[in-house]
Protein backbone atom coordinates (compact mmCIF):
# COMPACT_ATOMS: atom_id res chain seq x y z
CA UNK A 1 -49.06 14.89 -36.80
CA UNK A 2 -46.73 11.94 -37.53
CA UNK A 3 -43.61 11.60 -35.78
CA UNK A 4 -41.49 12.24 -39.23
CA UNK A 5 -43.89 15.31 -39.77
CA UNK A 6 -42.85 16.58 -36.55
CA UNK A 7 -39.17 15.54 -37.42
CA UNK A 8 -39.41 17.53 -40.21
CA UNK A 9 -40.67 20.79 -39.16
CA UNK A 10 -37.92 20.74 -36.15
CA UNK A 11 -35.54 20.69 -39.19
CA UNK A 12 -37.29 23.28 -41.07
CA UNK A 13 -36.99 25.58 -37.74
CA UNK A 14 -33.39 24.63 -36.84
CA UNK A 15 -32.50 25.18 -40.84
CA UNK A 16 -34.68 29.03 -40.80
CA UNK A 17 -32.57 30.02 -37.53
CA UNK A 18 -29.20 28.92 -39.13
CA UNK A 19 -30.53 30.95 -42.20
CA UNK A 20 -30.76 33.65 -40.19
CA UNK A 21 -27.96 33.84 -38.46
CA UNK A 22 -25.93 33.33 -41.17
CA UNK A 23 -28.01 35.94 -42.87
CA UNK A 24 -26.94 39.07 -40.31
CA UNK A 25 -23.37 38.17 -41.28
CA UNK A 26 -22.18 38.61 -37.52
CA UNK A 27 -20.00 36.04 -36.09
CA UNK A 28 -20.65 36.17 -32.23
CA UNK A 29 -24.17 36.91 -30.45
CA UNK A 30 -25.55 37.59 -27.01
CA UNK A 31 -28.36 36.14 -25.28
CA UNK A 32 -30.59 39.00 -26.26
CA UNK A 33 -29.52 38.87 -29.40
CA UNK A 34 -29.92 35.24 -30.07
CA UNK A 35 -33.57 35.50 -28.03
CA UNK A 36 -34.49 37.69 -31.00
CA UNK A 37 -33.35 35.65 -33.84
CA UNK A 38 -35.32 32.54 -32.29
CA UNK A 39 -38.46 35.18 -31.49
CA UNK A 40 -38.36 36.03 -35.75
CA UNK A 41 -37.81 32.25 -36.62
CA UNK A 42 -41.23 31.51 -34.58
CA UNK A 43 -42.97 34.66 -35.92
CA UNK A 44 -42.01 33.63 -39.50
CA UNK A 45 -43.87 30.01 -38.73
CA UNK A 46 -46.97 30.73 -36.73
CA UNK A 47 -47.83 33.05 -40.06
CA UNK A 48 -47.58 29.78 -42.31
């Protein structure tokens, strides 16, 4: 993997969390709740 292929997919992840987030609609979260968010984000990508 290039280094701009690897750029890239960090984007892709950072951009699916910040879909997701924005996606539950809540405005504050707590550690747990953020654990789980970053748990479905890498779920989501080790299926691609």
């Amino acid at each position: 993997m290039t280094e701009k292929e690897r750029t890239d997919t960090q984007l892709a992840t950072l951009y699916d969390l910040r879909l997701q987030i924005k996606k539950s609609g809540k405005e504050t979260y707590t550690t747990e709740e953020l654990f789980e968010l970053l748990d479905t984000v890498a779920q989501e990508k080790s299926k691609k």
